[in-house]
C-alpha atoms as a PDB file:
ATOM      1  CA  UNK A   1       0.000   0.000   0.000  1.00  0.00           C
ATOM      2  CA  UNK A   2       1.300   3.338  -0.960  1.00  0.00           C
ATOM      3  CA  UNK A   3       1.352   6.738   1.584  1.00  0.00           C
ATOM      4  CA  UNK A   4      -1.021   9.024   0.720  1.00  0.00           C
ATOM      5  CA  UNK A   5       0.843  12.351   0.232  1.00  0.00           C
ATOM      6  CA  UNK A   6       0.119  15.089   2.847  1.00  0.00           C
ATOM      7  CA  UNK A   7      -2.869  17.807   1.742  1.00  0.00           C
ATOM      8  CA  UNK A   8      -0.962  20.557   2.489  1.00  0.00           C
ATOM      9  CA  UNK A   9       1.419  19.211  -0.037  1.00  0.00           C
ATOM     10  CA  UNK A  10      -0.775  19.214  -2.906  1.00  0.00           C
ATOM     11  CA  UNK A  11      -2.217  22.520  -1.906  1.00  0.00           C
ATOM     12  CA  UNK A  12       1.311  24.031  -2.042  1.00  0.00           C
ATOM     13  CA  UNK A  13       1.942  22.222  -6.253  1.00  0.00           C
ATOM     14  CA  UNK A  14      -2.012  24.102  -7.387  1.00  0.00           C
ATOM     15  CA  UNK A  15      -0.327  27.240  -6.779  1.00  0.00           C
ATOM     16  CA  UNK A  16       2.419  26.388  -8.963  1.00  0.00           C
ATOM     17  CA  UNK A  17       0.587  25.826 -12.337  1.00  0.00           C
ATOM     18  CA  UNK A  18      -1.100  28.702 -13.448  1.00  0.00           C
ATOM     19  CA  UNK A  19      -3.390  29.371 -17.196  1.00  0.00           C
ATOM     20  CA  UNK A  20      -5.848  31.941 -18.816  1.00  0.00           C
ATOM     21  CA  UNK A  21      -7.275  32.092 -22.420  1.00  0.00           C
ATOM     22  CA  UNK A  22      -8.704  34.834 -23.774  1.00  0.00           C
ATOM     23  CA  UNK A  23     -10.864  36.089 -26.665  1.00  0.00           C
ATOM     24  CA  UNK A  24      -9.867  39.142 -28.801  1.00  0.00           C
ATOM     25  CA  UNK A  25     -12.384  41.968 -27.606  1.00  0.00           C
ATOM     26  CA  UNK A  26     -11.179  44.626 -30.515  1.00  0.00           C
ATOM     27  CA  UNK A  27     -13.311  47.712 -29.946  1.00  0.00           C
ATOM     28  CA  UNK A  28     -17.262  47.259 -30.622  1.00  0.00           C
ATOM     29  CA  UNK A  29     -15.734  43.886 -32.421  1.00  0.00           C
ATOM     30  CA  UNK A  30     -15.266  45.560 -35.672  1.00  0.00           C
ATOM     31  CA  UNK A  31     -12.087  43.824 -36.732  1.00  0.00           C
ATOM     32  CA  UNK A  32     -13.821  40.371 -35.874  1.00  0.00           C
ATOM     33  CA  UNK A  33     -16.850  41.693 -37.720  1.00  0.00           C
ATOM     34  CA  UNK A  34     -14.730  42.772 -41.118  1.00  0.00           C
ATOM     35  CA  UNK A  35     -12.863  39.442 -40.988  1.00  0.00           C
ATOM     36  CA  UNK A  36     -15.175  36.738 -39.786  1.00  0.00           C
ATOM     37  CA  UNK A  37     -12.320  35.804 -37.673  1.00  0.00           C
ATOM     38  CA  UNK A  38     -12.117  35.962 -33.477  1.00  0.00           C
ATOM     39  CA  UNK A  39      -8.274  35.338 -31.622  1.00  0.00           C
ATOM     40  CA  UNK A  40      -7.873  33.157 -28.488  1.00  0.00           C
ATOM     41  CA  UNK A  41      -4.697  33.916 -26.864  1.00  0.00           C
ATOM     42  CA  UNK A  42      -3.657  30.949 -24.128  1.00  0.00           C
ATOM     43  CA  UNK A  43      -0.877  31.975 -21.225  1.00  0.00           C
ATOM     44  CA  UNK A  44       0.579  29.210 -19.061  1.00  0.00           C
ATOM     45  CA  UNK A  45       2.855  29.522 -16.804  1.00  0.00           C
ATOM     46  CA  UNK A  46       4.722  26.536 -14.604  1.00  0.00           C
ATOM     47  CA  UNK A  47       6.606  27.398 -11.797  1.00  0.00           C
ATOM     48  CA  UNK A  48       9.515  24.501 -10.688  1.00  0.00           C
ATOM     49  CA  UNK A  49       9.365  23.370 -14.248  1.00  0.00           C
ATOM     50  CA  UNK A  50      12.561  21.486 -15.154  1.00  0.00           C
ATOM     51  CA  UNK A  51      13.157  20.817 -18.232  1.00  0.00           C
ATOM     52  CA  UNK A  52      14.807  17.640 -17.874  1.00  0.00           C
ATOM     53  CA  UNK A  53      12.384  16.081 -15.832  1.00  0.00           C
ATOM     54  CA  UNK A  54       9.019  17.906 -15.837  1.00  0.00           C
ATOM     55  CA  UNK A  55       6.770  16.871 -18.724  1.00  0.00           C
ATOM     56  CA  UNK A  56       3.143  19.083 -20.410  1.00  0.00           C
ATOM     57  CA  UNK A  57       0.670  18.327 -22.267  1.00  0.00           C
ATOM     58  CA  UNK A  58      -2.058  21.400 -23.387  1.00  0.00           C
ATOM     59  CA  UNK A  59      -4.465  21.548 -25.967  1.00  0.00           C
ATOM     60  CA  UNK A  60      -7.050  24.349 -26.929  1.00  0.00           C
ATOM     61  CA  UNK A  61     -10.634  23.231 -27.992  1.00  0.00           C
ATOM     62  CA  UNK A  62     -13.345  24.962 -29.745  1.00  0.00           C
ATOM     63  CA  UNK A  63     -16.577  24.260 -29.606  1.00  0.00           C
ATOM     64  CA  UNK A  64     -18.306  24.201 -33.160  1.00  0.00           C
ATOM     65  CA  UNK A  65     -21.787  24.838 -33.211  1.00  0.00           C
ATOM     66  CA  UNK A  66     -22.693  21.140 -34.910  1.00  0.00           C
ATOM     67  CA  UNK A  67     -19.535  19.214 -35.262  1.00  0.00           C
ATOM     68  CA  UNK A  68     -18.411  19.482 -31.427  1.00  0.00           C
ATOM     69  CA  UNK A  69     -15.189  20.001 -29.723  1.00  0.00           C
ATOM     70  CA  UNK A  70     -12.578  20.072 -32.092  1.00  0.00           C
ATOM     71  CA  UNK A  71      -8.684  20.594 -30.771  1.00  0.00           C
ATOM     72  CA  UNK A  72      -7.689  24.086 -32.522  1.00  0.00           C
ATOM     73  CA  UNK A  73      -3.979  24.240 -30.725  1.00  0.00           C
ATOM     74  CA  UNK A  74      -2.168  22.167 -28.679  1.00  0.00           C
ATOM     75  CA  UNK A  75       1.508  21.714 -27.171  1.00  0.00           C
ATOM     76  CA  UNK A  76       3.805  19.688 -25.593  1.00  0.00           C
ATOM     77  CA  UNK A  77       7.368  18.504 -24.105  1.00  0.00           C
ATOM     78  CA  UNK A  78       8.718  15.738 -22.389  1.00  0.00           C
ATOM     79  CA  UNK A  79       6.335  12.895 -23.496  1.00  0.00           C
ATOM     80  CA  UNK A  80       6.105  10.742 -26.626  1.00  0.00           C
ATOM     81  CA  UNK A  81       4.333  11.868 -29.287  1.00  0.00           C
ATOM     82  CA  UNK A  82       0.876  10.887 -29.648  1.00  0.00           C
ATOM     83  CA  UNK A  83      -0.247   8.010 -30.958  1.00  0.00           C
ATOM     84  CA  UNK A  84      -1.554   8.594 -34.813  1.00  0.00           C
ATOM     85  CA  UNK A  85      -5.348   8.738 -35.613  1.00  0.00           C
ATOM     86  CA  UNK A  86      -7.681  10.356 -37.473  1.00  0.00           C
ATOM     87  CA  UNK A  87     -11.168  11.626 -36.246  1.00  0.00           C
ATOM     88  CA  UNK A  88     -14.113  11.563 -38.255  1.00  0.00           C
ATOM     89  CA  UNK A  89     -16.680  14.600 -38.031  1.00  0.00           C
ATOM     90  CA  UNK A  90     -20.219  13.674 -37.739  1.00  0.00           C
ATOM     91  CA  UNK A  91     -22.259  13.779 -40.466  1.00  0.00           C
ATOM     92  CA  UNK A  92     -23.646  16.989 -42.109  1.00  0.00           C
ATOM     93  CA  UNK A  93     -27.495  15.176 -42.517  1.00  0.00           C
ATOM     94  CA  UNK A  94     -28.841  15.709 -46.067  1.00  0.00           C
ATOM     95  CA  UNK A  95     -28.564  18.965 -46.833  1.00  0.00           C
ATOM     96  CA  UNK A  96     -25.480  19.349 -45.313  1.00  0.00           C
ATOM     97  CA  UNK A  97     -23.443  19.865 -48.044  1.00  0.00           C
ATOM     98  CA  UNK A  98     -25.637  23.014 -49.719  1.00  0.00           C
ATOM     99  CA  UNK A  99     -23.751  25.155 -46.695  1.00  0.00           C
ATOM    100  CA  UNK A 100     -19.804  26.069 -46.773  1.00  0.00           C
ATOM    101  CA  UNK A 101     -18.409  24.281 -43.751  1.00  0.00           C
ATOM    102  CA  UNK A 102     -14.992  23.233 -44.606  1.00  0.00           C
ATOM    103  CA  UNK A 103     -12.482  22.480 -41.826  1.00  0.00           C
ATOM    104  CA  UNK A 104     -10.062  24.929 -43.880  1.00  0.00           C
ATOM    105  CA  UNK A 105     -11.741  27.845 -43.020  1.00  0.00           C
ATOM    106  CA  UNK A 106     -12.303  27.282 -39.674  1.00  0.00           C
ATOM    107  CA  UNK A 107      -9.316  28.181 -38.046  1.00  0.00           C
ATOM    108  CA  UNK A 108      -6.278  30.592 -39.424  1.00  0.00           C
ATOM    109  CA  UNK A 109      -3.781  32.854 -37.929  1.00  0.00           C
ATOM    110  CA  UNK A 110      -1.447  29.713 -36.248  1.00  0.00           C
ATOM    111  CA  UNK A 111       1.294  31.596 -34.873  1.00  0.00           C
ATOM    112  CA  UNK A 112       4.319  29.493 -33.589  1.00  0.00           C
ATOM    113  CA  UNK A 113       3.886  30.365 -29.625  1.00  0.00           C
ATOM    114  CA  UNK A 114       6.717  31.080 -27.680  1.00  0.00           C
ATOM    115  CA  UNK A 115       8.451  28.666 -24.891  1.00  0.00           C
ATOM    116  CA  UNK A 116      10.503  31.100 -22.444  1.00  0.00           C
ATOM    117  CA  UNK A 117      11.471  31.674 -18.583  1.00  0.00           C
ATOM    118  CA  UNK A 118      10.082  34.885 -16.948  1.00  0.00           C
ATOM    119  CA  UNK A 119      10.869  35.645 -13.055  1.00  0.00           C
ATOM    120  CA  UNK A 120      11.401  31.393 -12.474  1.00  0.00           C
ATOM    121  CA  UNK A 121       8.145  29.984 -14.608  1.00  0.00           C
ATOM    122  CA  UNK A 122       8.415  28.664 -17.728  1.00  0.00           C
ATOM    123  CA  UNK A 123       5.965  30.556 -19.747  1.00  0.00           C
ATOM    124  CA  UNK A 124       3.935  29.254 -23.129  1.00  0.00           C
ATOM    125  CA  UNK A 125       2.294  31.866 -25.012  1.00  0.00           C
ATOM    126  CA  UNK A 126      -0.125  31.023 -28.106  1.00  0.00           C
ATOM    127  CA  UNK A 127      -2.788  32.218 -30.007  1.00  0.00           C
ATOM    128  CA  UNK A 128      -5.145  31.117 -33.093  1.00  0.00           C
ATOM    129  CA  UNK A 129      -7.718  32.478 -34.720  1.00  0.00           C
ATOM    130  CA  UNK A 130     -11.155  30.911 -35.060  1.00  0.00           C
ATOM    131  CA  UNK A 131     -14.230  31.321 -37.074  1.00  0.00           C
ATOM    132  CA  UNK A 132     -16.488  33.216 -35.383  1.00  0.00           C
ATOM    133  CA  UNK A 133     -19.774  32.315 -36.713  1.00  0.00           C
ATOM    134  CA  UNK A 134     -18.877  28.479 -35.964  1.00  0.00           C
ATOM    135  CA  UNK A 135     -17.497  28.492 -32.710  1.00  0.00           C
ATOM    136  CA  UNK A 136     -18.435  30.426 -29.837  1.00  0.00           C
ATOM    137  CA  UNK A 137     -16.690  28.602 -26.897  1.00  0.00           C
ATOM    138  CA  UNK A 138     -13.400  27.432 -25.906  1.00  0.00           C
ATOM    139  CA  UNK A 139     -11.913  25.033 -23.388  1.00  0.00           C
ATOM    140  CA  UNK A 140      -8.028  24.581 -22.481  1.00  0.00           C
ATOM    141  CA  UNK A 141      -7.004  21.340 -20.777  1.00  0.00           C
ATOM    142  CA  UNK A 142      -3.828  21.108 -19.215  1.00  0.00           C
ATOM    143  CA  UNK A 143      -1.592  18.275 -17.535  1.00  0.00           C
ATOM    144  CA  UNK A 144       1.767  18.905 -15.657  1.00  0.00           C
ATOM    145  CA  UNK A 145       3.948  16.209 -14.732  1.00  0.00           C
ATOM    146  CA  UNK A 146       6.886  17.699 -12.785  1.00  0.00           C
ATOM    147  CA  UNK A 147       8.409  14.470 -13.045  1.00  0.00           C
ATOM    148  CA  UNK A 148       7.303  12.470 -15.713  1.00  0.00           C
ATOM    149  CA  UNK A 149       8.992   9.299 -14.637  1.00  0.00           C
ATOM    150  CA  UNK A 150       6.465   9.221 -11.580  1.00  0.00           C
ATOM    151  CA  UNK A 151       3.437   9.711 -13.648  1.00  0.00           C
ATOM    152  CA  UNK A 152       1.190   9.310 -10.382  1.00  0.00           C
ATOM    153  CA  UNK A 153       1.973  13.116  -9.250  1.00  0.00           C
ATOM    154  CA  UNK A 154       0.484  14.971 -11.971  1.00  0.00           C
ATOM    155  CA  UNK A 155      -1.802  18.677 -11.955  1.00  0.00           C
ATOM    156  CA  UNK A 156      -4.331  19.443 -14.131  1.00  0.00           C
ATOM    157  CA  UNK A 157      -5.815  22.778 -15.114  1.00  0.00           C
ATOM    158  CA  UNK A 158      -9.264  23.128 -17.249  1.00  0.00           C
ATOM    159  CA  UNK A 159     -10.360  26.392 -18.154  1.00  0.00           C
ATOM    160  CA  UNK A 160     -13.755  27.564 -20.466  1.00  0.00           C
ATOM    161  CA  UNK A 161     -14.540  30.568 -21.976  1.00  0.00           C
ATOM    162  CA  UNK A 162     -18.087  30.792 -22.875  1.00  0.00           C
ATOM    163  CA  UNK A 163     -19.030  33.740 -25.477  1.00  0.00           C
END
């Protein structure tokens, strides 16, 4: 049987793993408006994170108004890569097709993010751009090992944005 770590333990790792998205808010949305376009910025910052040891794993969902969650960003470091698949959408009914709703369009803008240390966290900065007449919500999920060869001590962070 294993020992159960001490609460005050855990309490003391939450406030080391810290995240916020957010969606553009340009003034009386006029840019969104012009383009059809709306930007998510996502900010995470892990303090204690060695790079050696520590392993993350983050994605960014939106929420398209028929189709679902669908991942629109994601990041990682310190873990294999995931496993190959492919993900069906469900199915458009009849008159699906006589509407434009091609995964193409849906998302644009896919900056490269930035990986840096700032006053002892590492902070990950990203953005991407969605469509804003499909998807009005978005949800970041977040896992934190800070070492991955004990996978049993691991934080997680979940964060939604409702429109």
């Amino acid at each position: 049987m294993r020992a159960c770590r001490p609460l005050a333990w855990l309490a003391g790792r939450a406030r080391l793993l810290w995240a916020k998205i957010g969606v553009s808010d340009a003034w009386l949305g006029i840019a969104e408006g012009m383009s059809g376009y709306e930007r998510i910025d996502v900010e995470i910052r892990i303090v204690g994170f060695d790079r050696a040891r520590s392993a993350y794993e983050w994605r960014l969902y939106a929420r398209h108004e028929k189709r679902g969650e669908i991942a629109a960003t994601a990041g990682r470091h310190g873990m294999p890569a995931p496993p190959m698949y492919v993900q069906a959408a469900p199915n458009r009914g009849i008159f699906g097709g006589l509407t434009r709703d091609e995964s193409e369009d849906w998302f644009r803008g896919f900056d490269k993010g930035t990986e840096t240390y700032e006053d002892g966290a590492w902070v990950i900065r990203d953005s991407v751009e969605v469509q804003r007449s499909r998807f009005q919500r978005a949800r970041l999920r977040l896992d934190y090992w800070p070492d991955y060869a004990d996978r049993s001590a691991r934080a997680s962070v979940e964060l939604r944005d409702e429109d």
